[in-house]
Protein backbone atom coordinates (compact mmCIF):
# COMPACT_ATOMS: atom_id res chain seq x y z
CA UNK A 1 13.99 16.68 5.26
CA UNK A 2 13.21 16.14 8.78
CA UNK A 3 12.52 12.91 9.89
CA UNK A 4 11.14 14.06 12.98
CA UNK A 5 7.98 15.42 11.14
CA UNK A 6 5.17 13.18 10.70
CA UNK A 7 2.04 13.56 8.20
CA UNK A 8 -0.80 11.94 7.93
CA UNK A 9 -1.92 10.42 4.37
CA UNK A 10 -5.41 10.02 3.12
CA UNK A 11 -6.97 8.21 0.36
CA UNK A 12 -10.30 8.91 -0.26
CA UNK A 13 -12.51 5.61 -0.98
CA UNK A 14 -15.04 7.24 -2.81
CA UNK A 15 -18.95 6.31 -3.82
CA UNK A 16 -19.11 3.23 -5.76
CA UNK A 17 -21.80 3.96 -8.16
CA UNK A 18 -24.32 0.98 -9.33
CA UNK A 19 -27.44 -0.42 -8.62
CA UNK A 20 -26.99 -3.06 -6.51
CA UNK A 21 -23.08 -1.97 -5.00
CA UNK A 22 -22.73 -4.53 -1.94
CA UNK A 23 -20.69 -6.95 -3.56
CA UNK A 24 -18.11 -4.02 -4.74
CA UNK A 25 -18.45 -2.32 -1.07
CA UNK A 26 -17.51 -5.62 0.79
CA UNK A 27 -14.37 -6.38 -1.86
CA UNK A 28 -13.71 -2.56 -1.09
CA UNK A 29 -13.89 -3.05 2.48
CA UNK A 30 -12.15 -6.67 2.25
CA UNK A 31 -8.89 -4.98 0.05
CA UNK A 32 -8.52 -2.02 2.58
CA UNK A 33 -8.32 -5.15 5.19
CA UNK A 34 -5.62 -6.50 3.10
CA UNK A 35 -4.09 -3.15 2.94
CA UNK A 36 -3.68 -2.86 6.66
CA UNK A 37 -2.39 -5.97 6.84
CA UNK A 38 0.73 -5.22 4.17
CA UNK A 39 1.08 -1.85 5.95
CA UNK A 40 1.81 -4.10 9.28
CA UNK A 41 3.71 -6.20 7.46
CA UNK A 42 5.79 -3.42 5.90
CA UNK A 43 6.21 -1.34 9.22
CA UNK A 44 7.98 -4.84 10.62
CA UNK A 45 10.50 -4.85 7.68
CA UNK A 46 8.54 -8.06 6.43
CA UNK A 47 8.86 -6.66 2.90
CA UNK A 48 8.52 -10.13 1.11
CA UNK A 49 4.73 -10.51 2.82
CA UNK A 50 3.86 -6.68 2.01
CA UNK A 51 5.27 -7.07 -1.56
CA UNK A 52 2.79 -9.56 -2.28
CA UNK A 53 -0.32 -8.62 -0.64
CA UNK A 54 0.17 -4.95 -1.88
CA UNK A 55 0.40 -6.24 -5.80
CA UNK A 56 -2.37 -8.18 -4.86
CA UNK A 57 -4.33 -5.26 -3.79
CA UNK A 58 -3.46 -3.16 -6.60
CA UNK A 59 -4.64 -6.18 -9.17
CA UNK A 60 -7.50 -6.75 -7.26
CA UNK A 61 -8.52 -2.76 -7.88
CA UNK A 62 -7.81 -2.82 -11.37
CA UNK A 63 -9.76 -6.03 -12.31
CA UNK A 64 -12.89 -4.98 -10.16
CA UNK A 65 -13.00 -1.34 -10.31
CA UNK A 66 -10.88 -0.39 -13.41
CA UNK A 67 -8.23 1.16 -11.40
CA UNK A 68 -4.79 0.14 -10.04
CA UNK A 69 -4.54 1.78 -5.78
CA UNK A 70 -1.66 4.35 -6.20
CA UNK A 71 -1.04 3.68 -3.05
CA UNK A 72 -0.67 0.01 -3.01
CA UNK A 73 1.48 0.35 -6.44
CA UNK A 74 3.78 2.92 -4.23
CA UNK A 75 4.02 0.50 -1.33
CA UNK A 76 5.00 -2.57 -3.54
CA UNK A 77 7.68 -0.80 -5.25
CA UNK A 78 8.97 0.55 -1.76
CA UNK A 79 8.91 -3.13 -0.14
CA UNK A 80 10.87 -4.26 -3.27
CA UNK A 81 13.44 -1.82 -2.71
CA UNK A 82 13.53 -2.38 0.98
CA UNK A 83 14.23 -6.52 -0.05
CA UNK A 84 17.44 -5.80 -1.82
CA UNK A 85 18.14 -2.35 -0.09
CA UNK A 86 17.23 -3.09 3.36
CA UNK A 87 16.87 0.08 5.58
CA UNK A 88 18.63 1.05 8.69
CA UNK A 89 18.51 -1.18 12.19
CA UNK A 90 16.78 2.42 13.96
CA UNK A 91 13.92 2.71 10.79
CA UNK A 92 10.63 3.44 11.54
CA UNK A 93 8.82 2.87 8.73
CA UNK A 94 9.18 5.76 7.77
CA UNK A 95 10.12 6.32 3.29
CA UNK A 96 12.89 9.09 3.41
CA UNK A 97 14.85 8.77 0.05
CA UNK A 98 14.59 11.78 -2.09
CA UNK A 99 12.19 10.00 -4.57
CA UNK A 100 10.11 7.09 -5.29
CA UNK A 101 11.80 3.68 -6.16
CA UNK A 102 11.44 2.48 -9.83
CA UNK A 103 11.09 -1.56 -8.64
């Protein structure tokens, strides 16, 4: 693994189907906000604030739209691990353990 290789990630938001959607677009637009805002939160070893607004996220999805973010579930569990486990001083945000934490 080198950690000198970067990748981007995507995560399609697709069509939310309906009638009358706008309500479901801004929540939509409002979690990927909150998203962000963990991610910062994350990438400046805050892992207690990322935690929480990443399991918020992930609720959020499930409740509105019937499905829990992957991603968000993925970050939570990493920011839990990174609490009791915290990473090195020279850490870049960048996950590098061989597999996925089970927080």
């Amino acid at each position: 693994h080198d950690e000198g290789l970067q990748e981007p990630v995507y995560e399609v938001m697709s069509y939310l189907g309906g009638a009358r959607p706008s309500w479901r677009y801004n929540l939509r637009d409002a979690l990927a906000q909150k998203y962000k805002q963990a991610l910062s939160y994350y990438e400046n070893r805050k892992f207690d604030k990322a935690e929480a607004i990443f399991r918020e996220v992930s609720l959020q999805m499930g409740q509105h739209f019937g499905t829990f973010d992957k991603p968000s579930v993925v970050m939570r569990k990493r920011a839990s691990y990174y609490q009791r486990h915290p990473p090195a001083t020279h850490w870049k945000g960048i996950w590098t353990l061989p597999r996925e934490p089970n927080e």
